[in-house]
N, C-alpha and C. Protein backbone atom coordinates (compact mmCIF):
# COMPACT_ATOMS: atom_id res chain seq x y z
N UNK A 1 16.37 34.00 34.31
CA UNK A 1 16.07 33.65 32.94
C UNK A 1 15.77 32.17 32.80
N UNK A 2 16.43 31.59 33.40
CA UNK A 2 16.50 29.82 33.49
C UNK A 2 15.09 29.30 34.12
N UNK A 3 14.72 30.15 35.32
CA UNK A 3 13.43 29.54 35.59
C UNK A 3 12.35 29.81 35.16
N UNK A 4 12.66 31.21 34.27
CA UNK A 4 11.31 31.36 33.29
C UNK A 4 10.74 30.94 32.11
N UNK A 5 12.01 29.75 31.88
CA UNK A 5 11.88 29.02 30.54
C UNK A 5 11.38 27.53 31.09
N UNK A 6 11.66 27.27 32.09
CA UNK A 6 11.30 26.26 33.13
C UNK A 6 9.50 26.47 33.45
N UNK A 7 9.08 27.43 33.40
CA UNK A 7 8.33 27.89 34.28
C UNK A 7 7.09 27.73 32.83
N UNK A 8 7.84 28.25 31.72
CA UNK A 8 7.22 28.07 30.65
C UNK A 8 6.87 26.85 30.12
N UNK A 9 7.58 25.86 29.96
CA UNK A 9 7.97 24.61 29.49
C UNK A 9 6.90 23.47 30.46
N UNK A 10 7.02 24.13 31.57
CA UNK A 10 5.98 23.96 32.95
C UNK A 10 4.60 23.54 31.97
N UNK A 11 4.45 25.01 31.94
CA UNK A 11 2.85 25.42 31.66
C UNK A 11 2.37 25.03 29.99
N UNK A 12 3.44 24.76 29.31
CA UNK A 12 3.05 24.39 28.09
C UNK A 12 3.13 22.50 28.25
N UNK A 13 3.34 22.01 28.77
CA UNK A 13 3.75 20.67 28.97
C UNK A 13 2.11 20.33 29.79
N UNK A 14 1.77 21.04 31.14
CA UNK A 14 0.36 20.83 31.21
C UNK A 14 -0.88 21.33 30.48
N UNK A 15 -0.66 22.23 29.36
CA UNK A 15 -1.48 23.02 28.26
C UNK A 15 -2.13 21.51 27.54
N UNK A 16 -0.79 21.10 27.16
CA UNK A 16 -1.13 19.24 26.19
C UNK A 16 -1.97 18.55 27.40
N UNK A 17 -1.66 18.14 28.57
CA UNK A 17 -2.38 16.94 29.24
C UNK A 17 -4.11 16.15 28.84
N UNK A 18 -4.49 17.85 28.57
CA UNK A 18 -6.18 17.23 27.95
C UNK A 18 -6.48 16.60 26.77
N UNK A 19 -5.78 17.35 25.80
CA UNK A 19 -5.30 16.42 24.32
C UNK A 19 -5.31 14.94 24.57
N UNK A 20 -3.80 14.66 25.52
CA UNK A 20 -3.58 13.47 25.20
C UNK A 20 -4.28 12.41 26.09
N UNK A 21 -5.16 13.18 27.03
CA UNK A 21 -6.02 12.24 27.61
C UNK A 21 -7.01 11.67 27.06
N UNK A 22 -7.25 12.16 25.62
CA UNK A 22 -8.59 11.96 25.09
C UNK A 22 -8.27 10.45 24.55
N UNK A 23 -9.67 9.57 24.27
CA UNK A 23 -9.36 8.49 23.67
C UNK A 23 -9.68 8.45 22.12
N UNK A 24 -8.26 7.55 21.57
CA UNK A 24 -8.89 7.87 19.99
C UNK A 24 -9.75 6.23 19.61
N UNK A 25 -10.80 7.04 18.38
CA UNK A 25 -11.79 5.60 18.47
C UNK A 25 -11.30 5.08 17.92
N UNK A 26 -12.00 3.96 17.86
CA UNK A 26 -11.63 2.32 16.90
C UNK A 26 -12.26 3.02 15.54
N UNK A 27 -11.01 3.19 14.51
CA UNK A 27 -11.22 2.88 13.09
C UNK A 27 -11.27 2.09 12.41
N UNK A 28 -11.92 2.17 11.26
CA UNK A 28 -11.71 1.01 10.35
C UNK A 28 -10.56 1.49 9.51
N UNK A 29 -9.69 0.35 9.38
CA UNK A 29 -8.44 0.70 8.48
C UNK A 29 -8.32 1.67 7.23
N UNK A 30 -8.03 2.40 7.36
CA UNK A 30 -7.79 3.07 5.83
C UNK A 30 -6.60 3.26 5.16
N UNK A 31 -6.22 2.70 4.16
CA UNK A 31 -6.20 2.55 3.15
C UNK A 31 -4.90 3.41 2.47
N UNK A 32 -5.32 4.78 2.55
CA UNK A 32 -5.18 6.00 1.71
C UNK A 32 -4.03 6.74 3.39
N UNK A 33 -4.00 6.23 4.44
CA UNK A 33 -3.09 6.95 5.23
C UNK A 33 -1.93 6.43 5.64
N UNK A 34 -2.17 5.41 4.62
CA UNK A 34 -0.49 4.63 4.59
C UNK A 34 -0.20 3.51 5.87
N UNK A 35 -1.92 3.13 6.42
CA UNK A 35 -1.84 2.17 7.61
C UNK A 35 -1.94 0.95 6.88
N UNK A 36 -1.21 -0.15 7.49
CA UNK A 36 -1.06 -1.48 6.91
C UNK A 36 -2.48 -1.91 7.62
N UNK A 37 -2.68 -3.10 7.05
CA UNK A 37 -4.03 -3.93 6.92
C UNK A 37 -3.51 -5.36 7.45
N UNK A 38 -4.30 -5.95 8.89
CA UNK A 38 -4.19 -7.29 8.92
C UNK A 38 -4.32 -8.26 7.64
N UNK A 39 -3.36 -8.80 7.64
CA UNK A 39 -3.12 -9.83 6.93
C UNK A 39 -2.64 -9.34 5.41
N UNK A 40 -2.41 -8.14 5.15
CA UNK A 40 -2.00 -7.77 3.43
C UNK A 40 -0.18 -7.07 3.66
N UNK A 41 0.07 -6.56 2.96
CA UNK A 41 1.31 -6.33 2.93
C UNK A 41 1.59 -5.03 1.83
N UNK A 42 2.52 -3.65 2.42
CA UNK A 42 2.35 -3.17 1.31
C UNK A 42 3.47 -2.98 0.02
N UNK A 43 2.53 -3.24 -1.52
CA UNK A 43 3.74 -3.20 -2.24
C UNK A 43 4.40 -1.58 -3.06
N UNK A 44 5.74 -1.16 -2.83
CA UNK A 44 5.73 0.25 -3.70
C UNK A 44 6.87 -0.34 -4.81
N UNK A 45 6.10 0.09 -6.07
CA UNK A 45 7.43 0.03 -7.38
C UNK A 45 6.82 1.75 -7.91
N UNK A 46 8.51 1.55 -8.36
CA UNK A 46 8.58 2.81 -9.15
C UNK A 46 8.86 2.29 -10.41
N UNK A 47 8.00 3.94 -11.42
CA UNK A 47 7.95 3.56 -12.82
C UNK A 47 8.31 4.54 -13.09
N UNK A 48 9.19 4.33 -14.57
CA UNK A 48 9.46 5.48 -15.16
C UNK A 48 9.47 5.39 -16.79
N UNK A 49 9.18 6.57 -17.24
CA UNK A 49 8.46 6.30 -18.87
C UNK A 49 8.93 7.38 -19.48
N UNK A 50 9.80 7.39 -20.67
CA UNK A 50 10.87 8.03 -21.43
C UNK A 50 10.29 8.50 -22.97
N UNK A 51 9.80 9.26 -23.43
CA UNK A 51 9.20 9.59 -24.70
C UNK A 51 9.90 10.35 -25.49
N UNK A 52 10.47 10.27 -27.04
CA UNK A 52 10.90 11.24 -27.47
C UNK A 52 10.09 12.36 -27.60
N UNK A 53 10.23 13.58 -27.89
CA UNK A 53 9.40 14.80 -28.41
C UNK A 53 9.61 14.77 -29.85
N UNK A 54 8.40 14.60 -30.38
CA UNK A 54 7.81 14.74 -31.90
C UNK A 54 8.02 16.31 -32.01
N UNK A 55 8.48 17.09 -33.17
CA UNK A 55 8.70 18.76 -33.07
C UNK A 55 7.20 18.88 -34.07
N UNK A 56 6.82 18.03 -35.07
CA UNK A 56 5.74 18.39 -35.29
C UNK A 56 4.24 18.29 -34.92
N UNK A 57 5.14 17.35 -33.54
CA UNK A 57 3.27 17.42 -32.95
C UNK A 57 3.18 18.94 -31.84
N UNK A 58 2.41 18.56 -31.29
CA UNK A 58 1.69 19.73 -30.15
C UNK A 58 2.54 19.43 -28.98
N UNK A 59 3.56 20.11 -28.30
CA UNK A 59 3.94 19.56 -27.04
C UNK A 59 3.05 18.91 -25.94
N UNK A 60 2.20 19.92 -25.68
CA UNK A 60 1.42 19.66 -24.68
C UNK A 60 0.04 18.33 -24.67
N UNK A 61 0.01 18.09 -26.41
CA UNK A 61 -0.57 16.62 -26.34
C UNK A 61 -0.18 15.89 -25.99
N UNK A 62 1.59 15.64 -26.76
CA UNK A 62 2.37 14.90 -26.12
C UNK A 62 2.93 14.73 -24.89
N UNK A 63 2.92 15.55 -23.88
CA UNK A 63 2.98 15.04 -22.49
C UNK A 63 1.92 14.20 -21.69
N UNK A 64 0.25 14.81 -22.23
CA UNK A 64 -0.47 13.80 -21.97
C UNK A 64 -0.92 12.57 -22.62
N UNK A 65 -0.23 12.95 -23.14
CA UNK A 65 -0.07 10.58 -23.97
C UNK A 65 1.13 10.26 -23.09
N UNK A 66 1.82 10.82 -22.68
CA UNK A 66 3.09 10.26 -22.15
C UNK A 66 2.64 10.11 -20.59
N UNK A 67 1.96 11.26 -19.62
CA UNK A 67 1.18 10.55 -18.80
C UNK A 67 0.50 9.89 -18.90
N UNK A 68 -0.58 9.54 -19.92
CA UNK A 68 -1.46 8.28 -20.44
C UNK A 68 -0.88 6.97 -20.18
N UNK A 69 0.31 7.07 -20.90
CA UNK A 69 0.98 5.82 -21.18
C UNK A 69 1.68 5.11 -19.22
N UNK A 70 1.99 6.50 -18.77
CA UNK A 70 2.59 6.22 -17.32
C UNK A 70 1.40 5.40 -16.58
N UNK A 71 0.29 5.99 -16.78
CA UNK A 71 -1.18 5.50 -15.47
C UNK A 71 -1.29 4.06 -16.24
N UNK A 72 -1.38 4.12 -17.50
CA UNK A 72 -1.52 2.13 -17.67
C UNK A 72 -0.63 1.61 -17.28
N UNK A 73 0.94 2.03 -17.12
CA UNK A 73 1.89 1.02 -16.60
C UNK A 73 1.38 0.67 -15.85
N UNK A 74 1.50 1.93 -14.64
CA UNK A 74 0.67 1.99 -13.10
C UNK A 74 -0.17 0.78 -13.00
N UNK A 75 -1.64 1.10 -13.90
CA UNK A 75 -2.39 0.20 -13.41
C UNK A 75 -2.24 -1.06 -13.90
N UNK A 76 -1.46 -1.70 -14.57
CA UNK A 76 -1.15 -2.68 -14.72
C UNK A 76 -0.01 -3.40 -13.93
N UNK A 77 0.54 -3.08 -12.90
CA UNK A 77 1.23 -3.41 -11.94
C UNK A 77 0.32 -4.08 -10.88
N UNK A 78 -1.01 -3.76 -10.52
CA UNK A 78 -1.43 -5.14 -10.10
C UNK A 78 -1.86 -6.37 -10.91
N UNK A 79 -1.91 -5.85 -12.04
CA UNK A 79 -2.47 -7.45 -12.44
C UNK A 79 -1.51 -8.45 -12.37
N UNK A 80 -0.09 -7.91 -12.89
CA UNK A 80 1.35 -8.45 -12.51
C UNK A 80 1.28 -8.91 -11.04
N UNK A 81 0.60 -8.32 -10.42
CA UNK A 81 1.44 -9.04 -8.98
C UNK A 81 0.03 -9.77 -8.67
N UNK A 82 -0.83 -9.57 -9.05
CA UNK A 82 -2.27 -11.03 -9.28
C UNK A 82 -1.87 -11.89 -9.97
N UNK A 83 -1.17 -11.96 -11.05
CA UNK A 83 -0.16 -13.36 -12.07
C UNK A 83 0.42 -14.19 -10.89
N UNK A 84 0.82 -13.73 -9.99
CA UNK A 84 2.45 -14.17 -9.70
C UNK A 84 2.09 -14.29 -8.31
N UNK A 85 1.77 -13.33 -7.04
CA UNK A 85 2.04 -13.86 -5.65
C UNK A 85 0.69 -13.61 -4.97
N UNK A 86 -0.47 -12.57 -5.47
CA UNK A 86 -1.21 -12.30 -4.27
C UNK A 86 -2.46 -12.71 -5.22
N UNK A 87 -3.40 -12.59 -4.14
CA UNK A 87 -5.16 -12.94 -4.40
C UNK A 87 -5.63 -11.87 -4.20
N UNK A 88 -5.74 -10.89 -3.58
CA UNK A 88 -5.53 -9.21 -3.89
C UNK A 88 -4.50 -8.51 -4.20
N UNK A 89 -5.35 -7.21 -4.66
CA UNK A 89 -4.33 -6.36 -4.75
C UNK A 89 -5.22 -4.88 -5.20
N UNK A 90 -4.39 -3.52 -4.21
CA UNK A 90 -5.37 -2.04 -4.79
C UNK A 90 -4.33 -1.26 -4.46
N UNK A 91 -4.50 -0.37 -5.48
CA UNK A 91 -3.41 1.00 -5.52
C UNK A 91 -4.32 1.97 -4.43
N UNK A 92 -3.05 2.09 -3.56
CA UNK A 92 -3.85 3.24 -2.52
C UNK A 92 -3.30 4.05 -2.78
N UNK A 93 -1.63 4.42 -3.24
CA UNK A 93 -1.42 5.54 -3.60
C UNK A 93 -0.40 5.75 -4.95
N UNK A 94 -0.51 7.03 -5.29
CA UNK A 94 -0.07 7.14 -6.86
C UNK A 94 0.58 8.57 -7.10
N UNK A 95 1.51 8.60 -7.14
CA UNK A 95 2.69 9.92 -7.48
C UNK A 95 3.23 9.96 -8.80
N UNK A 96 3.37 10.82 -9.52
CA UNK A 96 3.80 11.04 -11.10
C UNK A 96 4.53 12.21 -11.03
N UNK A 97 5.57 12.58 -11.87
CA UNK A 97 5.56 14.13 -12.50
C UNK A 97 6.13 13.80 -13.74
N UNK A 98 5.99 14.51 -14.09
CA UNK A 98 6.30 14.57 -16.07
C UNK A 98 7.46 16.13 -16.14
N UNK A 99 8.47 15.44 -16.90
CA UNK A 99 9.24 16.84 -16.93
C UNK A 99 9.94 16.88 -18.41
N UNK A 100 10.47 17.35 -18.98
CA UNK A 100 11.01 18.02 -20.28
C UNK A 100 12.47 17.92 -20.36
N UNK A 101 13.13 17.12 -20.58
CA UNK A 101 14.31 17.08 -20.86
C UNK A 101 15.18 17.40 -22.52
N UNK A 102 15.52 18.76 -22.48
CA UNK A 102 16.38 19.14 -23.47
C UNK A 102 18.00 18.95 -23.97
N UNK A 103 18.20 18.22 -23.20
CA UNK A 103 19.45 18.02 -23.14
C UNK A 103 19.92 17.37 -24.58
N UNK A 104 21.14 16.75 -24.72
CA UNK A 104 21.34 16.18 -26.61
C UNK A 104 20.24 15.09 -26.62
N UNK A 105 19.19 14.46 -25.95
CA UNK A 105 18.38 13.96 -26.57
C UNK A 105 16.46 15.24 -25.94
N UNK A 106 15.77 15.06 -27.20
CA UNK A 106 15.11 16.36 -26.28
C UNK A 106 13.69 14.82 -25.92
N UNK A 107 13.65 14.55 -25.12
CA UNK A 107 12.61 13.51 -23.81
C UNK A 107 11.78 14.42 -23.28
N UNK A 108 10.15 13.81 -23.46
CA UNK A 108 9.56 13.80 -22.27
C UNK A 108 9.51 12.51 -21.08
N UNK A 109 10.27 13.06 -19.74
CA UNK A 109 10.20 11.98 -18.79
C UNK A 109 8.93 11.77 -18.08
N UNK A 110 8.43 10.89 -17.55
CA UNK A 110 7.48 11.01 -16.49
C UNK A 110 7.72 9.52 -15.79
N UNK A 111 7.76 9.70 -14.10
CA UNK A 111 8.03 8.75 -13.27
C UNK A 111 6.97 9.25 -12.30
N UNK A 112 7.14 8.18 -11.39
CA UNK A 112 6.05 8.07 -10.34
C UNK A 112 6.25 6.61 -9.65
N UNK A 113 5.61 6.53 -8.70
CA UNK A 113 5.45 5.52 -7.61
C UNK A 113 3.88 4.82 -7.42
N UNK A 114 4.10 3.78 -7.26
CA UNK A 114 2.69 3.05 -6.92
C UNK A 114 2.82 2.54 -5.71
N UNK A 115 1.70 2.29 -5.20
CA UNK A 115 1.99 2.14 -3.50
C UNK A 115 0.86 0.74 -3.58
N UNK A 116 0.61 -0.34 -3.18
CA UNK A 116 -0.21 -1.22 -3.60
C UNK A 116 -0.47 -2.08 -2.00
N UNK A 117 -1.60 -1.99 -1.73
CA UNK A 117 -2.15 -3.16 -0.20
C UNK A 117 -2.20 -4.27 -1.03
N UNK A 118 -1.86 -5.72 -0.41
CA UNK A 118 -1.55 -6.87 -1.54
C UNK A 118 -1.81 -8.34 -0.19
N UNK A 119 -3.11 -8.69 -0.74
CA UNK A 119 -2.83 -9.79 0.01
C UNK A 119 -2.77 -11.36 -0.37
N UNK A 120 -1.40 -11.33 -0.27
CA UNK A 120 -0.87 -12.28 -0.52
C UNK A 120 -1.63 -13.90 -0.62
N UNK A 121 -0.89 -14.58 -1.82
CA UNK A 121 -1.73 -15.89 -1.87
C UNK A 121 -1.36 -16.98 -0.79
N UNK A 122 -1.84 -18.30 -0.55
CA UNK A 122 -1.55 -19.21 0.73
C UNK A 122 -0.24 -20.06 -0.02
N UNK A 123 0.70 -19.88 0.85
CA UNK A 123 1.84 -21.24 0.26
C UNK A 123 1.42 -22.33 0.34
N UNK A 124 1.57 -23.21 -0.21
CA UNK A 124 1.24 -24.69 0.06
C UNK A 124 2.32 -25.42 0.86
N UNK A 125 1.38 -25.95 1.83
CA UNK A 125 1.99 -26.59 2.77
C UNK A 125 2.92 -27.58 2.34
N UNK A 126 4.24 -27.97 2.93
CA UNK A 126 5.24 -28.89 2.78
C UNK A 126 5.10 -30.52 3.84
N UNK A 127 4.96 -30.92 2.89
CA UNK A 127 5.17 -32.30 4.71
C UNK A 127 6.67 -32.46 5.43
């Protein structure tokens, strides 16, 4: 039994060899697969955005004003970090969900994450 798992492990172990012989090409960085970029840095904040529920509006309008309101935070998180530390800055990635909270206060929540490539401004040199 032992050497037929051996024997297996064998033949699946040289099955891979051609795979990993192959060469992978030179890409250009992207962005969107979560690879860092010479010379930038990446930034993630999380946001989160708390709405009461109006009973006489439309629920379902009101969740999308309440995601509305989430994507401008979002995109206003680089201009914040263009104020303050970098000379670029781009959202490569962006996660949300919006959920319904009934509990003694009745909330629509919606949070999410921003993921931001940021390249940073030059310090000024010290003597």
């Amino acid at each position: 039994m032992k050497s037929s798992a051996r024997l297996l492990t064998c033949a699946l172990a040289l099955a891979a060899f051609p795979a990993l012989s192959q060469e992978v090409p030179n890409r250009v960085p992207n962005f969107y697969a979560g690879q860092r970029v010479p010379g930038m840095v990446n930034v993630q904040t999380t946001v989160s955005l708390s709405v009461p529920v109006d009973a006489a509006q439309e629920l379902a309008d009101q969740i999308k004003a309440a995601q509305k309101g989430f994507y401008v935070m979002a995109g206003g998180q680089c201009d914040l970090i263009l104020e303050t530390l970098a000379e670029s800055c781009q959202i490569t990635n962006l996660t949300s969900s919006a959920d319904l909270n009934r509990g003694s206060r009745n909330d629509i929540i919606v949070r999410g994450t921003v993921t931001m490539a940021v390249k940073l401004k030059d310090s000024p040199q010290k003597p």
